[in-house]
Protein backbone atom coordinates (compact mmCIF):
# COMPACT_ATOMS: atom_id res chain seq x y z
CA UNK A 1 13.99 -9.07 19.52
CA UNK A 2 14.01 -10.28 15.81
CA UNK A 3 13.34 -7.61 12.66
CA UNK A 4 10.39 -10.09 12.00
CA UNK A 5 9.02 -9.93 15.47
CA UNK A 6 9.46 -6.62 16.01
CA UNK A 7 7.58 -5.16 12.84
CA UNK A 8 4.55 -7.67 14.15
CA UNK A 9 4.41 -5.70 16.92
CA UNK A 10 5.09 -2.02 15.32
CA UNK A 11 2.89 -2.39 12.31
CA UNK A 12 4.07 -2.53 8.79
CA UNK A 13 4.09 -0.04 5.89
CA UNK A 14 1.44 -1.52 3.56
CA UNK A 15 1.16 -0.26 -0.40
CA UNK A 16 -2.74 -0.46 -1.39
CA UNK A 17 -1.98 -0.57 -5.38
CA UNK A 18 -5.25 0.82 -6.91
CA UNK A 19 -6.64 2.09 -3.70
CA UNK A 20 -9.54 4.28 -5.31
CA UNK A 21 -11.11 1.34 -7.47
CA UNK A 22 -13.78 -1.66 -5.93
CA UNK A 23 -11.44 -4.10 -5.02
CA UNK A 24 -8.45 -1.49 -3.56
CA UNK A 25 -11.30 -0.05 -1.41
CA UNK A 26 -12.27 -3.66 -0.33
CA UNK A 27 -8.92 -4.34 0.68
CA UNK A 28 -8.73 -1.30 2.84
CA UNK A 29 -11.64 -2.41 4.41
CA UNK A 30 -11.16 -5.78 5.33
CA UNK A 31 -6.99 -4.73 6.65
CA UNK A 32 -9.48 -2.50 8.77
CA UNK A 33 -11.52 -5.39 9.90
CA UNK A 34 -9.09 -7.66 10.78
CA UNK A 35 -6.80 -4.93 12.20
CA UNK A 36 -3.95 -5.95 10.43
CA UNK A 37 -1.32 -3.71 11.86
CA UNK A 38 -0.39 -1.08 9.58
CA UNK A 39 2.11 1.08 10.68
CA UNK A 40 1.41 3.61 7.85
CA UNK A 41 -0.46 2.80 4.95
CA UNK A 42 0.41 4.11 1.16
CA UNK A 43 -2.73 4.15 -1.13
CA UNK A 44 -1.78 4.33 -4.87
CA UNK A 45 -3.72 4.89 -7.60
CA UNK A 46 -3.43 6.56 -10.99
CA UNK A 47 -2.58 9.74 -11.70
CA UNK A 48 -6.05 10.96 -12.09
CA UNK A 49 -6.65 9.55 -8.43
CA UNK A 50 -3.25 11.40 -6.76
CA UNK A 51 -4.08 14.02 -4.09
CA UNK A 52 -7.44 12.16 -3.48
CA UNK A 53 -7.87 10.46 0.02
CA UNK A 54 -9.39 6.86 1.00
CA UNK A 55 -10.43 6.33 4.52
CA UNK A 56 -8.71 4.17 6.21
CA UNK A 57 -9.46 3.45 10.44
CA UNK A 58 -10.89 6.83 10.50
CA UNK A 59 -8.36 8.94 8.67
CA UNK A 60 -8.07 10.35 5.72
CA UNK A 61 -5.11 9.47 3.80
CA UNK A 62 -3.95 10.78 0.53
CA UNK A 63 -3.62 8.93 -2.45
CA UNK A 64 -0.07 8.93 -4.13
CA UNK A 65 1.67 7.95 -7.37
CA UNK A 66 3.39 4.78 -7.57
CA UNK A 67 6.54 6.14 -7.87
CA UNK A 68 6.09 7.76 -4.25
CA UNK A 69 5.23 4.65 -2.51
CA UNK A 70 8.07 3.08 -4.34
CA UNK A 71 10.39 5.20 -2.92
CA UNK A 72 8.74 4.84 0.70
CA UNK A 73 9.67 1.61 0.13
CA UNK A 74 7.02 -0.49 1.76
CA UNK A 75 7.31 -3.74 3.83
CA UNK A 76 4.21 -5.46 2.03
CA UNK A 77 2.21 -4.75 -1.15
CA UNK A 78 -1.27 -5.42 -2.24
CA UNK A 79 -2.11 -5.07 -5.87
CA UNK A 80 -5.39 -4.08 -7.43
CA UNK A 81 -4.78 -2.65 -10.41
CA UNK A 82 -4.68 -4.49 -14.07
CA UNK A 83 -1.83 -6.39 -15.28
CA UNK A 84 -0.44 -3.23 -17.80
CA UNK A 85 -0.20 -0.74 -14.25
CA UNK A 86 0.74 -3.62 -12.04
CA UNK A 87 3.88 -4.82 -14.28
CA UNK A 88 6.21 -1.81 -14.23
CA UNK A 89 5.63 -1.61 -10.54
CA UNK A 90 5.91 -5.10 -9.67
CA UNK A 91 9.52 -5.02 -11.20
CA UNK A 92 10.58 -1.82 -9.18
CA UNK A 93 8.92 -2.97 -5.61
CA UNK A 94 10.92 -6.63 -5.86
CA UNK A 95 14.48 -5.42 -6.98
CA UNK A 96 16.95 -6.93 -4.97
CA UNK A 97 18.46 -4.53 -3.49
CA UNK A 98 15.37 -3.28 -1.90
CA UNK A 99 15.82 -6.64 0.65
């Protein structure tokens, strides 16, 4: 079985960049709907928002920095935030190296 395949079928680990605000919390809602298959989900939000938790198919999940769901690494992210928080991480998320 393909990489590509198999993470269809597994789930992926999705990065909700500004998972506290309007839009981040519509996002959640409608990968809920549609039951996108997330495999783990990292919600990020500023540091104001760390160590809160979003809901997410029934769970509570804590909200992280984005240099911890850099680090996780994460198959697909979703960006929210405004162009001056989104920039920085943009650059980190796409390196090379990271595919």
């Amino acid at each position: 079985m393909s990489q590509r395949t198999q993470g269809r079928i597994q789930g992926r680990t999705v990065a909700v960049v500004g998972a506290t605000g309007l839009v981040g919390r519509t996002m959640l809602k409608r990968l809920e709907a549609r039951k996108f298959p997330v495999k783990k989900l990292l919600p990020v939000a500023s540091e104001k928002s760390v160590g809160k938790t979003v809901t997410f198919c029934g769970e509570e999940v804590t909200v992280m920095s984005m240099e911890a769901a850099i680090a996780a690494a994460p198959d697909i992210a979703l960006f929210s935030a405004g162009g001056e928080t989104r920039r920085p991480t943009l650059h980190n998320l796409l390196r090379p190296e990271r595919w």
